[in-house]
N, C-alpha and C. Protein backbone atom coordinates (compact mmCIF):
# COMPACT_ATOMS: atom_id res chain seq x y z
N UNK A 1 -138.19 -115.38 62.65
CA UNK A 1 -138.81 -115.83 61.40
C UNK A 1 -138.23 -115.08 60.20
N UNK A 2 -138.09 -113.42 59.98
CA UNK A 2 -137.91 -113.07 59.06
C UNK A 2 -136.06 -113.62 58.62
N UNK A 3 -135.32 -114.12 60.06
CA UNK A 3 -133.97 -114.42 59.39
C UNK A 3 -134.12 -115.33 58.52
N UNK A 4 -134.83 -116.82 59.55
CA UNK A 4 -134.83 -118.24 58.65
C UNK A 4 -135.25 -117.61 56.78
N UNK A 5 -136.17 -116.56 56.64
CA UNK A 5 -136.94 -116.39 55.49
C UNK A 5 -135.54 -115.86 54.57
N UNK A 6 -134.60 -115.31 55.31
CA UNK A 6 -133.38 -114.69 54.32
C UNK A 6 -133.01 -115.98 54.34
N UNK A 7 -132.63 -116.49 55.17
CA UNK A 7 -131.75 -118.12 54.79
C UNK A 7 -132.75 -118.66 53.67
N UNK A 8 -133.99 -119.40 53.70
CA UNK A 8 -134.33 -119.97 52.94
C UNK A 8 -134.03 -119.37 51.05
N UNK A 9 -133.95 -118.05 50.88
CA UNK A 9 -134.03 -117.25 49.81
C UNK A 9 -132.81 -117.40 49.52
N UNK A 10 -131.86 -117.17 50.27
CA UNK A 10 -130.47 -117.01 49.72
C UNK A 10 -129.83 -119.10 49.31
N UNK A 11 -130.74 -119.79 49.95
CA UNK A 11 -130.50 -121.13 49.14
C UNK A 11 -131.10 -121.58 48.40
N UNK A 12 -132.18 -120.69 47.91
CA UNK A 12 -133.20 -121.27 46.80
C UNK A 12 -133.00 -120.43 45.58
N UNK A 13 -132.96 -119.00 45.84
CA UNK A 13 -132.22 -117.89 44.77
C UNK A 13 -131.30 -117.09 45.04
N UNK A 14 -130.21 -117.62 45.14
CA UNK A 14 -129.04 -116.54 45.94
C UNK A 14 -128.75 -115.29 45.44
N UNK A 15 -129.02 -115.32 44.26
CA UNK A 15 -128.57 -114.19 43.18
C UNK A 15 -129.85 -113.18 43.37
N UNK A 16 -130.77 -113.62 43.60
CA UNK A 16 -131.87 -112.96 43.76
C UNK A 16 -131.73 -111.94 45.29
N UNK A 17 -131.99 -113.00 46.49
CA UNK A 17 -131.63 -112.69 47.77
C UNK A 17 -130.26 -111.49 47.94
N UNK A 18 -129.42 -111.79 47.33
CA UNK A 18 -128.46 -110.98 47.44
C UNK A 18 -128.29 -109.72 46.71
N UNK A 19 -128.92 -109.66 45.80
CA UNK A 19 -129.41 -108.36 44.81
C UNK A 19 -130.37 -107.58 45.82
N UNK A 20 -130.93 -108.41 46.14
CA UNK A 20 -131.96 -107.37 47.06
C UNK A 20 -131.35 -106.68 48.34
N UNK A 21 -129.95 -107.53 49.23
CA UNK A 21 -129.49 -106.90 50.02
C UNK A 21 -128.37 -105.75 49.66
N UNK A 22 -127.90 -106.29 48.02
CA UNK A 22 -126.75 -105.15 47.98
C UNK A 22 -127.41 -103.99 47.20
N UNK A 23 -128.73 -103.97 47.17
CA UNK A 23 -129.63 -102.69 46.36
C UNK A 23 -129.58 -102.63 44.83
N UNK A 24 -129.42 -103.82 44.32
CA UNK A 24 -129.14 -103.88 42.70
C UNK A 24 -130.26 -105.08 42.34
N UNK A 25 -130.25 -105.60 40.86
CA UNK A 25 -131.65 -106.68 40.37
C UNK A 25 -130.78 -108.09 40.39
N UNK A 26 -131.41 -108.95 40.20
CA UNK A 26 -130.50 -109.96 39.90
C UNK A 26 -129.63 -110.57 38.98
N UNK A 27 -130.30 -109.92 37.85
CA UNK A 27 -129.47 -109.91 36.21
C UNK A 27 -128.39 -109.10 36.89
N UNK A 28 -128.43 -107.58 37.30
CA UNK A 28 -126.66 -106.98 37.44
C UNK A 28 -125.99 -107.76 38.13
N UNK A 29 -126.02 -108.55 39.05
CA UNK A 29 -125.37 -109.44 39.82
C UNK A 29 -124.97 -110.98 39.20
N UNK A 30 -125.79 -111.33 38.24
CA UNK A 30 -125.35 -112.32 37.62
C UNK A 30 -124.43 -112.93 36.73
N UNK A 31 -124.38 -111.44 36.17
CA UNK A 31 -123.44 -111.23 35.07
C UNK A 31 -122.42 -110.19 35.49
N UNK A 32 -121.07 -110.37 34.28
CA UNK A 32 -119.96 -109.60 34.01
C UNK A 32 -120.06 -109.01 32.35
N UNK A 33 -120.05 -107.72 32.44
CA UNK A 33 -120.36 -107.59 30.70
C UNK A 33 -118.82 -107.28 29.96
N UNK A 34 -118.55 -107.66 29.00
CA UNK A 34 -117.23 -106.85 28.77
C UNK A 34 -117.19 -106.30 27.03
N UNK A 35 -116.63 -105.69 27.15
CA UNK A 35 -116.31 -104.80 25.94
C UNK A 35 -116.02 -105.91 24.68
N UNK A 36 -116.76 -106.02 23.66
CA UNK A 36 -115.94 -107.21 22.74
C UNK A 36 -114.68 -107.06 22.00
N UNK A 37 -113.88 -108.27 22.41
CA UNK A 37 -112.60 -108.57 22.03
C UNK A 37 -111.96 -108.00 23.24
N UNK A 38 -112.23 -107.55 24.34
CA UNK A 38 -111.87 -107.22 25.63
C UNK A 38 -111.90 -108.23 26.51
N UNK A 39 -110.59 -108.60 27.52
CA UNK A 39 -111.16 -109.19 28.78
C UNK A 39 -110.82 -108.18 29.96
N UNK A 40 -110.95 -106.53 29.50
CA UNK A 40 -110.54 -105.95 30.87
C UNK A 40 -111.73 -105.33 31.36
N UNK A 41 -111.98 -105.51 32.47
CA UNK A 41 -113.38 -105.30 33.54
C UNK A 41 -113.14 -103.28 33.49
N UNK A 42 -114.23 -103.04 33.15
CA UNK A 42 -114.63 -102.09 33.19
C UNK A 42 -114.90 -101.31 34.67
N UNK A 43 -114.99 -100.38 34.84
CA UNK A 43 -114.87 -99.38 36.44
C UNK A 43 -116.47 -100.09 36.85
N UNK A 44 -117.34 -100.30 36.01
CA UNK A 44 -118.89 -100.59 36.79
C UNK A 44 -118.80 -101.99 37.04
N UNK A 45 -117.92 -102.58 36.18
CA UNK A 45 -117.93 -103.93 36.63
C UNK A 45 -116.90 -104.11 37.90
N UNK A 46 -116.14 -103.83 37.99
CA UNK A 46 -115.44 -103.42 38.88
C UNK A 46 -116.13 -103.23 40.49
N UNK A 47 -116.40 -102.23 40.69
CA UNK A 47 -117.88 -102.09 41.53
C UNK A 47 -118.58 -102.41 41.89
N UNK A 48 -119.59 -103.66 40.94
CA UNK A 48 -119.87 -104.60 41.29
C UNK A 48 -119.41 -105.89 41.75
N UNK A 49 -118.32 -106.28 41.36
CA UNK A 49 -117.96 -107.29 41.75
C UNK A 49 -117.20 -106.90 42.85
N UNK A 50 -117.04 -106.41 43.24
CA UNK A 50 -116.77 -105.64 44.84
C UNK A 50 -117.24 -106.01 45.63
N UNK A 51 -119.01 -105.45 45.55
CA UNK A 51 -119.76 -105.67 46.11
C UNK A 51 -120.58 -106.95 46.09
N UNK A 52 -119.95 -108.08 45.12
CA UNK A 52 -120.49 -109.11 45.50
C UNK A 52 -119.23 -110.05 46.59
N UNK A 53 -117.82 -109.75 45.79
CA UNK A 53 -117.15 -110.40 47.37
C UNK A 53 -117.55 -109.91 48.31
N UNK A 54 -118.18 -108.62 48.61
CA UNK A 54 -118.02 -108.61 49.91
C UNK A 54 -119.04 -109.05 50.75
N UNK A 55 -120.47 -109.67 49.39
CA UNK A 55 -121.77 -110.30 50.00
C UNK A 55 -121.32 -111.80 50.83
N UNK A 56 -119.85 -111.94 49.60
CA UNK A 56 -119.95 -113.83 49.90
C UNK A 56 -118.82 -113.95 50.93
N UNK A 57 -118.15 -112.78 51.06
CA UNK A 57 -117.17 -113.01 52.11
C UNK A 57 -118.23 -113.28 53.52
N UNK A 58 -119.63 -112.33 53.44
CA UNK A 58 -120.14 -112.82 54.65
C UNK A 58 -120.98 -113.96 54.68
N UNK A 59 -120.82 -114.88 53.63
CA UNK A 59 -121.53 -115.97 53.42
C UNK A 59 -120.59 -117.17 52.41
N UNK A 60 -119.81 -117.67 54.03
CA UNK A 60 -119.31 -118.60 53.69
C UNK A 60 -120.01 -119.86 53.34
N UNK A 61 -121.12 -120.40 53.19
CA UNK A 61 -122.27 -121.35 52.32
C UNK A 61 -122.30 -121.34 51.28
N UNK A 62 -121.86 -120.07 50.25
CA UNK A 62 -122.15 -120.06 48.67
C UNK A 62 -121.09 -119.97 48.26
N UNK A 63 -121.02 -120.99 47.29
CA UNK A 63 -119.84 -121.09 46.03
C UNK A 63 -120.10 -120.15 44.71
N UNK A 64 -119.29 -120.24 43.93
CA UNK A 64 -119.13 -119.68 43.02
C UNK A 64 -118.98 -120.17 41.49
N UNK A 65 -120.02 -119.68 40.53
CA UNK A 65 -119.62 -120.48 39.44
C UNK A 65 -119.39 -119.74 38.34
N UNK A 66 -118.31 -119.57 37.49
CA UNK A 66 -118.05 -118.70 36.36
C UNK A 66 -117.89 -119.71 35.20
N UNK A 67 -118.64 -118.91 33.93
CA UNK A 67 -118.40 -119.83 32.92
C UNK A 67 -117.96 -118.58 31.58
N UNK A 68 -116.47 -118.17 31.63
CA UNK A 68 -116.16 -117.45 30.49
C UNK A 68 -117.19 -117.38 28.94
N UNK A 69 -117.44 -116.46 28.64
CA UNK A 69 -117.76 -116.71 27.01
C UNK A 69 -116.93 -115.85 26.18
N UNK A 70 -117.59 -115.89 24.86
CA UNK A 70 -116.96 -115.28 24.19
C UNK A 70 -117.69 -115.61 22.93
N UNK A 71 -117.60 -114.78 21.43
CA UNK A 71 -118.94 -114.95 20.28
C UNK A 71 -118.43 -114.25 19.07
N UNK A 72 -118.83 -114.21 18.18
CA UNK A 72 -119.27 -113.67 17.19
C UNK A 72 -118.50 -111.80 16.86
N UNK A 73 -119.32 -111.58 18.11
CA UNK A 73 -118.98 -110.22 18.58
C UNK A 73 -117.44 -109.87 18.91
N UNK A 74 -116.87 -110.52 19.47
CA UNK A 74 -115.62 -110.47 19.56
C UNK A 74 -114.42 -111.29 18.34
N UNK A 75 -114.76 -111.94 17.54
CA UNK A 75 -114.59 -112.15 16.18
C UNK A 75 -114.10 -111.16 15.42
N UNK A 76 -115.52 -110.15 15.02
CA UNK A 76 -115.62 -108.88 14.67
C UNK A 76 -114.52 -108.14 15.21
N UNK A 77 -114.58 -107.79 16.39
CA UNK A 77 -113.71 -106.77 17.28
C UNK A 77 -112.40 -107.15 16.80
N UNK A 78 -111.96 -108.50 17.44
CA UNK A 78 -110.47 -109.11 16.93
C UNK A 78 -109.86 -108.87 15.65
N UNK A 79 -110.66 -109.28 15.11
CA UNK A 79 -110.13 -109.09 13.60
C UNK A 79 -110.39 -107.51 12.89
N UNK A 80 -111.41 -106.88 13.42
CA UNK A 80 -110.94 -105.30 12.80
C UNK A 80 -109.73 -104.56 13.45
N UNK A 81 -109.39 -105.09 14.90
CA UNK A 81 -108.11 -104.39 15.52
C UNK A 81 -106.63 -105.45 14.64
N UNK A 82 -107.18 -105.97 14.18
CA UNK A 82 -105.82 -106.96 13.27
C UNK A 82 -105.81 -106.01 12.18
N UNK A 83 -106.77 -105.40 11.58
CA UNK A 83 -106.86 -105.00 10.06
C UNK A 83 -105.98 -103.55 10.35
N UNK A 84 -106.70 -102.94 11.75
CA UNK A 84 -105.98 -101.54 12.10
C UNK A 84 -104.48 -101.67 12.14
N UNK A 85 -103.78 -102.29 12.23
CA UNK A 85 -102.60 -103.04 12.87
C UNK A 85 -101.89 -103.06 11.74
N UNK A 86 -102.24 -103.70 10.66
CA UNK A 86 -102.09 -104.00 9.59
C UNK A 86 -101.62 -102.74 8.39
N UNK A 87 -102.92 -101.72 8.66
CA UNK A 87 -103.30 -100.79 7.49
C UNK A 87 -101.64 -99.47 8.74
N UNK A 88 -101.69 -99.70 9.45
CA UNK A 88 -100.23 -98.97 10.30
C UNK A 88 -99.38 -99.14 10.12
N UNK A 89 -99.01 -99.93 8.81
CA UNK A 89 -97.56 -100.22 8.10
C UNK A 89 -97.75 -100.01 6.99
N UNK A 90 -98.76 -99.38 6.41
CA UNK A 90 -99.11 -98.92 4.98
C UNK A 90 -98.83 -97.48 4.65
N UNK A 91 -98.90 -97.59 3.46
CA UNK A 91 -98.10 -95.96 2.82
C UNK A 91 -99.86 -95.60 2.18
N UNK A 92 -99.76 -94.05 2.65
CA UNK A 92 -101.09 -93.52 2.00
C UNK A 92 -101.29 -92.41 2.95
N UNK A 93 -102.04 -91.49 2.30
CA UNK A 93 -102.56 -90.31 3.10
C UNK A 93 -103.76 -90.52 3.70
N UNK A 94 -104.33 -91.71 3.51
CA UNK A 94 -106.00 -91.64 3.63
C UNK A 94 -106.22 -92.92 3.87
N UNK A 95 -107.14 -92.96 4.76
CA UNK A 95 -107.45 -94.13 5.43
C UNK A 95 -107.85 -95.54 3.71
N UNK A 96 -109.30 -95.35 3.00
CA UNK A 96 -109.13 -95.64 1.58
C UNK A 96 -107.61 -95.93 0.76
N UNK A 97 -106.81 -95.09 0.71
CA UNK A 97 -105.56 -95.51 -0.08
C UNK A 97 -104.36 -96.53 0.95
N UNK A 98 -104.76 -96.79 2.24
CA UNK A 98 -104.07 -97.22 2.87
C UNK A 98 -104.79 -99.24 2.41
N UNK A 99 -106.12 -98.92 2.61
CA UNK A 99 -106.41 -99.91 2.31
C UNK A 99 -106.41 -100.74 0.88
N UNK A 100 -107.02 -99.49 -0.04
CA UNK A 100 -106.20 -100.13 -0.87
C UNK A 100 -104.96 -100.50 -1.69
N UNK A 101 -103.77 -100.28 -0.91
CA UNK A 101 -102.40 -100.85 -1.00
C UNK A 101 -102.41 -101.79 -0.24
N UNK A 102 -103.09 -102.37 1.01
CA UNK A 102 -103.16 -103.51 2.07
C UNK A 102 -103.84 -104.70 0.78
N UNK A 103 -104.77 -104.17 0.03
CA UNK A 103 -105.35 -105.19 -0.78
C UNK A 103 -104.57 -105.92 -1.67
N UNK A 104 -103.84 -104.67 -2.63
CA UNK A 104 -102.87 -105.04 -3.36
C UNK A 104 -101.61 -105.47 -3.00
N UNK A 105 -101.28 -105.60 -2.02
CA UNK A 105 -99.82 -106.17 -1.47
C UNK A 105 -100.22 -107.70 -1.57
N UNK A 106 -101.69 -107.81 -0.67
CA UNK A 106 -102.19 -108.95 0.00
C UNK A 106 -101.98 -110.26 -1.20
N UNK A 107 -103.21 -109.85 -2.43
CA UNK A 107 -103.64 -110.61 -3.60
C UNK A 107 -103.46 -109.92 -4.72
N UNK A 108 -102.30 -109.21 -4.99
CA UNK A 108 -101.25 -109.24 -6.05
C UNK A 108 -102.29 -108.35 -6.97
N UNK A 109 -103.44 -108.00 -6.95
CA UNK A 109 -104.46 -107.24 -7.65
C UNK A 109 -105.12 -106.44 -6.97
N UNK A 110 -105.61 -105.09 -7.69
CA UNK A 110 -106.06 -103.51 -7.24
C UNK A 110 -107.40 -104.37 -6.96
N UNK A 111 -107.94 -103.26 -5.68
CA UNK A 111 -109.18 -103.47 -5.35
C UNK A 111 -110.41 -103.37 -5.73
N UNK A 112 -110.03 -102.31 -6.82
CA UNK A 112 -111.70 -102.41 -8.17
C UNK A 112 -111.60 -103.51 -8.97
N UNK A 113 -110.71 -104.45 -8.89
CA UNK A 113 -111.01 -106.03 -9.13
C UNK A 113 -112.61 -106.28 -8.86
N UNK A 114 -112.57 -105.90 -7.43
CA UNK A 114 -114.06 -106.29 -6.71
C UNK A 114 -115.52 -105.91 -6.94
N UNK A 115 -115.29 -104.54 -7.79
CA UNK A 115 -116.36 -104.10 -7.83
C UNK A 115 -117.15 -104.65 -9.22
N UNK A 116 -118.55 -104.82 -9.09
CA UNK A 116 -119.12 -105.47 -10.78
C UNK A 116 -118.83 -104.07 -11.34
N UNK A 117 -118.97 -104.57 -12.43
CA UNK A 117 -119.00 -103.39 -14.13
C UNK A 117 -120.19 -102.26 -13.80
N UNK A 118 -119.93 -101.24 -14.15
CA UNK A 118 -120.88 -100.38 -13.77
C UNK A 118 -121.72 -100.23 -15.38
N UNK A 119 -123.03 -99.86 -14.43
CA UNK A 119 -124.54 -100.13 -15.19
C UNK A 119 -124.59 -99.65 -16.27
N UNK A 120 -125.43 -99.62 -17.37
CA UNK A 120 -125.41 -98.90 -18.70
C UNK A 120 -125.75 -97.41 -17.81
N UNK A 121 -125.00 -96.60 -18.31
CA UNK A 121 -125.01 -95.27 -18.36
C UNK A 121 -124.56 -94.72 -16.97
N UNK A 122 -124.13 -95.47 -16.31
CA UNK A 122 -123.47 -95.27 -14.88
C UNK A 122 -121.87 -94.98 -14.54
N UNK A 123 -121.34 -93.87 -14.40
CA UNK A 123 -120.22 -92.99 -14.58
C UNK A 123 -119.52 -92.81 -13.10
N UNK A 124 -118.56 -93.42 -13.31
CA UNK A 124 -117.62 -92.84 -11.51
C UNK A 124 -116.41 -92.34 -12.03
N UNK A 125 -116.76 -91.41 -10.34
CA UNK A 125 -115.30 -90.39 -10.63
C UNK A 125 -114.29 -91.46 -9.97
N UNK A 126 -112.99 -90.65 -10.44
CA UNK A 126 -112.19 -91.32 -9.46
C UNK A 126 -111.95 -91.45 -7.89
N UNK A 127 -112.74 -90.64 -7.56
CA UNK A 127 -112.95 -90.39 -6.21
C UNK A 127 -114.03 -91.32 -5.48
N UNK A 128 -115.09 -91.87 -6.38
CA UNK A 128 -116.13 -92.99 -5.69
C UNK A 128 -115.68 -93.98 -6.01
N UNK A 129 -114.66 -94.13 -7.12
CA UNK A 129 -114.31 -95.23 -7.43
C UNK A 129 -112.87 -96.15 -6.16
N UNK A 130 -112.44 -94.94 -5.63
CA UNK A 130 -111.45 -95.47 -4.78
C UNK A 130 -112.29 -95.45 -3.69
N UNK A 131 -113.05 -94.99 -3.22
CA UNK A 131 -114.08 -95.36 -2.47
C UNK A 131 -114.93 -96.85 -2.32
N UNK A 132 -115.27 -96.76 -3.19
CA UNK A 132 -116.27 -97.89 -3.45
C UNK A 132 -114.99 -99.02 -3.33
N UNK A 133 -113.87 -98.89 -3.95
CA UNK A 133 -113.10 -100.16 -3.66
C UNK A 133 -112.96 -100.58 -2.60
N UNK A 134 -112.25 -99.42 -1.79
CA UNK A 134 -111.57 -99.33 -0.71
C UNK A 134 -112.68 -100.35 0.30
N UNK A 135 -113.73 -100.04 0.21
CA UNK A 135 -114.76 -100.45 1.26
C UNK A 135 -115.07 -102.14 0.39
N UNK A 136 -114.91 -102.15 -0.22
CA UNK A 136 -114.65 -103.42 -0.53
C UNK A 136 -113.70 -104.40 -0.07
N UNK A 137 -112.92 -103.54 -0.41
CA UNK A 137 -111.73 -104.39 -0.15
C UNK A 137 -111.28 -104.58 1.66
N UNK A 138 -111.81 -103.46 2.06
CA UNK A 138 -111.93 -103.79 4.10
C UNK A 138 -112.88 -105.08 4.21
N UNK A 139 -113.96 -104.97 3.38
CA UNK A 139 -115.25 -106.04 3.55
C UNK A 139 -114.17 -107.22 3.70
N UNK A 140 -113.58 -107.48 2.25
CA UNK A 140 -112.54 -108.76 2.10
C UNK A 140 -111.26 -108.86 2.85
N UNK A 141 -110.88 -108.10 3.42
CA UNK A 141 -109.53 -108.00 3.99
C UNK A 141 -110.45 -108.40 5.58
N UNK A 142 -111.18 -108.33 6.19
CA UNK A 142 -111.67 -108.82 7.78
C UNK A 142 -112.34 -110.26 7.37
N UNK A 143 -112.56 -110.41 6.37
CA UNK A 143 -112.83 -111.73 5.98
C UNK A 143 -111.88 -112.89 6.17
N UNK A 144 -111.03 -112.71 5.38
CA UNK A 144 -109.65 -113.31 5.91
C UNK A 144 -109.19 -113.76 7.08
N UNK A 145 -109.63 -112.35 7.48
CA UNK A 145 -108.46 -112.37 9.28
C UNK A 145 -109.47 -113.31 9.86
N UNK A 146 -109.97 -114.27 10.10
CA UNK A 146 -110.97 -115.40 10.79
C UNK A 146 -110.14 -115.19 11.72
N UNK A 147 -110.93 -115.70 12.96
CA UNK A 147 -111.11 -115.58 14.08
C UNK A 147 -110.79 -117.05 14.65
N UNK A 148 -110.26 -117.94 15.08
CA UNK A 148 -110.25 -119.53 15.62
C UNK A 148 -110.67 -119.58 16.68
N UNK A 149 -111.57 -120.77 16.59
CA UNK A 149 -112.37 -121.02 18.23
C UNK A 149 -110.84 -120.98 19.05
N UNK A 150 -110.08 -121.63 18.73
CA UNK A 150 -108.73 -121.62 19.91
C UNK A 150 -108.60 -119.90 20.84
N UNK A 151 -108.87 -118.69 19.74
CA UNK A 151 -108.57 -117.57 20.54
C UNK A 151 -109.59 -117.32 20.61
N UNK A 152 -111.09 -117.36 20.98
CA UNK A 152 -112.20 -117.53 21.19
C UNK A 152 -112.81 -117.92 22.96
N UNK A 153 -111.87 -119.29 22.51
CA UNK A 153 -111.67 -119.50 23.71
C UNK A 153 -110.74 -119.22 24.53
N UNK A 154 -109.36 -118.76 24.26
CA UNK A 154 -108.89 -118.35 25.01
C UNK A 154 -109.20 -116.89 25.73
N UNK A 155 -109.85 -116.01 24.74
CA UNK A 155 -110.49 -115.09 25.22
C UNK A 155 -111.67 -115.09 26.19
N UNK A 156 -112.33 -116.26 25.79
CA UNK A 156 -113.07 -116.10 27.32
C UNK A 156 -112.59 -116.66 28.61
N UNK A 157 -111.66 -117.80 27.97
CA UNK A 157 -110.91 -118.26 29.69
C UNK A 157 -110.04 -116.86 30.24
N UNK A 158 -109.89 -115.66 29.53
CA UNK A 158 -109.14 -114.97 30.13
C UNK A 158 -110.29 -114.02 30.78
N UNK A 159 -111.46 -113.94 30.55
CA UNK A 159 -112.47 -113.22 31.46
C UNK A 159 -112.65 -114.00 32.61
N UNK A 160 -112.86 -114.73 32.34
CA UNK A 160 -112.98 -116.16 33.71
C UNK A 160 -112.07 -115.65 34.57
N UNK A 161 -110.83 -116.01 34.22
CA UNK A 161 -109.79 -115.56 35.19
C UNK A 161 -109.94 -114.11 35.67
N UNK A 162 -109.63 -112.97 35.05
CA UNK A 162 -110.02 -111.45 35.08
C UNK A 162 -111.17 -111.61 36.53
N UNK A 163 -112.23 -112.26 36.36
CA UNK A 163 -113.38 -111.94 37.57
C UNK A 163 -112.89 -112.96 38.91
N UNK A 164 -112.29 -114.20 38.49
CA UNK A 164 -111.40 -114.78 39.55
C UNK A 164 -110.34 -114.36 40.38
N UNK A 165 -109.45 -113.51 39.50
CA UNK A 165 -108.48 -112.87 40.44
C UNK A 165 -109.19 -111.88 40.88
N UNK A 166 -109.65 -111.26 40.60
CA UNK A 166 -110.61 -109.80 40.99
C UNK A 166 -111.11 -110.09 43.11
N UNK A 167 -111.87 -111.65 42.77
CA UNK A 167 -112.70 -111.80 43.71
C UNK A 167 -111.57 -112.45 44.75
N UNK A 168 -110.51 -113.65 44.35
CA UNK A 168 -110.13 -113.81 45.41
C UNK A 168 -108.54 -112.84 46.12
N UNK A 169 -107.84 -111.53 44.99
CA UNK A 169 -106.88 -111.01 45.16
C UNK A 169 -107.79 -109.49 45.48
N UNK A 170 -108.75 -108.81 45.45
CA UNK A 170 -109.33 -107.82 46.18
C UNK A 170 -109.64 -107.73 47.41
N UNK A 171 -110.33 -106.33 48.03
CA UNK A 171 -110.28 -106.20 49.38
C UNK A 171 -110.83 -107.08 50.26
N UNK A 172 -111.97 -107.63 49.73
CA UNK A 172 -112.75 -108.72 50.52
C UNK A 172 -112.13 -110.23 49.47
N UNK A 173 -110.93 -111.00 50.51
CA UNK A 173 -110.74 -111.84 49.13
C UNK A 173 -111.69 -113.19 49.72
N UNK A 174 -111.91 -114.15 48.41
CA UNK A 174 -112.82 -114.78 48.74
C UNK A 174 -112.20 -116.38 48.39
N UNK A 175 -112.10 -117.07 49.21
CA UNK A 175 -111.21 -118.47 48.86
C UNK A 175 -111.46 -118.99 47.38
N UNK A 176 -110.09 -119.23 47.13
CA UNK A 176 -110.34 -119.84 45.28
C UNK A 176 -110.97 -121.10 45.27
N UNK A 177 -111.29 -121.87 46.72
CA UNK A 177 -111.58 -123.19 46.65
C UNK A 177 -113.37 -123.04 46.25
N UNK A 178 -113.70 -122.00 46.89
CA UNK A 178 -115.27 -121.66 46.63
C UNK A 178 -115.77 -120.94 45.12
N UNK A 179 -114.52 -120.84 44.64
CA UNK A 179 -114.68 -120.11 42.93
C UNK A 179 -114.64 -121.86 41.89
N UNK A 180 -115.65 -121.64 40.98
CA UNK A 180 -115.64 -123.02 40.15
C UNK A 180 -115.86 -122.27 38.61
N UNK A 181 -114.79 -122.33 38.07
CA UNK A 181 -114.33 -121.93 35.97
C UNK A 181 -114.68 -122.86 35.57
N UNK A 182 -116.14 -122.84 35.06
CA UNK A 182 -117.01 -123.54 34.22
C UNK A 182 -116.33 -123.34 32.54
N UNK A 183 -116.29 -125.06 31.93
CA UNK A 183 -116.14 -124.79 30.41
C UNK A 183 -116.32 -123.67 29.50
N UNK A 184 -115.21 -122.86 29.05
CA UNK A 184 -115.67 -121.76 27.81
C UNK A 184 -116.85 -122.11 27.17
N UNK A 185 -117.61 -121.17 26.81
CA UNK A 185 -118.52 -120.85 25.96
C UNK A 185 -118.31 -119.77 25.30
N UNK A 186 -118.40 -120.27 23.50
CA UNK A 186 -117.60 -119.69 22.34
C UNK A 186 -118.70 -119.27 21.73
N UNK A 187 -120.15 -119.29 21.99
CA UNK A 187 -121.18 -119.24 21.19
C UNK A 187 -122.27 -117.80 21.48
N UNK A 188 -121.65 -116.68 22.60
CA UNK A 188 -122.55 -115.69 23.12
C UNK A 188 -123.06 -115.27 21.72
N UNK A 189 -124.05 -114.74 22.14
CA UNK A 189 -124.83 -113.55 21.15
C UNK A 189 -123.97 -112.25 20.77
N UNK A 190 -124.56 -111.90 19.93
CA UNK A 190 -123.82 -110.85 18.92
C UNK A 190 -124.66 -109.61 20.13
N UNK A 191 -124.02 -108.85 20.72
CA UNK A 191 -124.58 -107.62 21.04
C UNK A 191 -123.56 -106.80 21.66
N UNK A 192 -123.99 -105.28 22.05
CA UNK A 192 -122.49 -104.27 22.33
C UNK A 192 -121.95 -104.73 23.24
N UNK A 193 -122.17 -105.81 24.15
CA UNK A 193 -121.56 -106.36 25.30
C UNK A 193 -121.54 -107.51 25.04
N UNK A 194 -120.72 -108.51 25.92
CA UNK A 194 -120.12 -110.27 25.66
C UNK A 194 -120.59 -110.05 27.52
N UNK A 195 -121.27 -111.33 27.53
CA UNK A 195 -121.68 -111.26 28.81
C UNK A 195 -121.69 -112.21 29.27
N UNK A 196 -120.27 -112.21 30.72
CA UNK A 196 -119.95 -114.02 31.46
C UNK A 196 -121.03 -113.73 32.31
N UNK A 197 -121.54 -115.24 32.48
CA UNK A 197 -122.84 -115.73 33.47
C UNK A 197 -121.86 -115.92 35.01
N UNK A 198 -122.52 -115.72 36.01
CA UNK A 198 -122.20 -115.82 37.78
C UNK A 198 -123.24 -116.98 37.38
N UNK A 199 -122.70 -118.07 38.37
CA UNK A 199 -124.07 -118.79 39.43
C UNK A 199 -123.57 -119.16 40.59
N UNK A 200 -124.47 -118.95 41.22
CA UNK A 200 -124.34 -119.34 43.10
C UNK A 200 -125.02 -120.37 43.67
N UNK A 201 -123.95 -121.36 43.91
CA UNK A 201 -124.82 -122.80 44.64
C UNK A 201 -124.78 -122.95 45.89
N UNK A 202 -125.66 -123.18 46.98
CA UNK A 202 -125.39 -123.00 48.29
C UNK A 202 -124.96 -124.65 48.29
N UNK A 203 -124.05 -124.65 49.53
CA UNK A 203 -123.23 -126.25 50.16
C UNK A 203 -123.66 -126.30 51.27
C-alpha cells in the first residue's frame, strides 16, 4: 500500500513527491534561479539539478518541462554591463568624469545640460555639481542602451538550454526526448533572481 501511495503522488504532484524524497520543498525543485542578465547556473543550482536527474533517471514515467524566462531585471543588468563597457574606453580619473565625457561624446552637450536651474539662493560647488550631473547623465546614458525583446529572449532560451544540457550531458544523463523547451517568457518579475519554472508530467 504505502508504494501504490508514492506512485499515486508522484503522478498527481511529482514535484511535490519528489521534494519529499530528495529532502528539499517543492518550490526548490521547481525552479532554476539565475543571476540577472546571467544564464550561468550557479554551484546551488548546480546541486540541485543533480539531484533532480538523478530522481528522474530512476523514473523513467516523468517528462520534463522547461520554460526559459527572462524580465525587466535582466534589462537593467544588460544594459548597466553595456554602460561599464562603454565608460572603459573613456579618459578620466573618476568614475563621474568618465561619465561625464561618455555623455558628451554621446549628445554633443555637457551633462549639467540636465540638471534644472538651481533654486533662489541655492549654491553648488563644483564638486556637487559634477556630481549631480554625472548621475544624471548614467540615469540617461542606461536609458538609451534599451534592452530588445529579441535579447530577452534570447537570454532566456539560453537558460533553457544551460538546465537542458546540464540534465541530459551530466552524471545521471537523462534522455533529451523526455526534456520539453517551453516558449520564452520575457515578462518575469523584477527581483534579485530571474527564475525558470520545472514542470513534471507523468506519461
Amino acid at each position: 500500500m504505502a508504494i501504490k501511495n508514492v506512485i499515486v503522488k508522484i503522478a498527481t504532484a511529482p514535484f511535490k513527491a519528489l521534494a519529499s524524497l530528495l529532502g528539499g520543498d517543492e518550490e526548490e525543485f521547481s525552479q532554476v534561479g539565475f543571476e540577472p542578465g546571467s544564464a550561468a547556473l550557479s554551484a546551488a543550482e548546480l546541486e540541485k539539478l543533480g539531484k533532480l536527474a538523478g530522481a528522474l533517471a530512476q523514473r523513467p514515467g516523468l517528462l520534463l518541462e522547461v520554460r526559459g524566462t527572462a524580465g525587466a531585471a535582466d534589462a537593467a543588468a544588460i544594459a548597466a554591463a553595456a554602460l561599464v563597457q562603454r565608460l572603459a574606453t573613456q579618459k578620466g580619473e573618476s568614475q563621474q568624469q568618465r561619465l561625464n565625457a561618455l555623455y558628451l561624446k554621446i549628445y554633443g552637450e555637457p551633462s549639467t545640460t540636465l540638471l534644472p536651474p538651481p533654486a533662489a539662493g541655492e549654491s553648488r560647488t563644483p564638486e556637487q555639481l559634477q556630481a549631480q550631473a554625472a548621475a544624471a547623465a548614467e540615469q540617461r546614458l542606461l536609458e538609451a542602451m534599451a534592452v530588445s525583446e529579441a535579447e530577452l529572449r534570447a537570454l532566456a532560451q539560453e537558460r533553457a538550454q544551460a538546465i537542458v544540457a546540464l540534465l541530459i550531458e551530466g552524471d545521471k544523463k537523462i534522455e533529451a526526448e523526455r526534456i520539453f523547451v517551453l516558449d520564452a517568457d520575457t515578462g518575469a518579475a523584477s527581483s534579485e533572481r530571474v527564475v525558470v519554472p520545472l514542470t513534471l508530467q507523468a506519461r
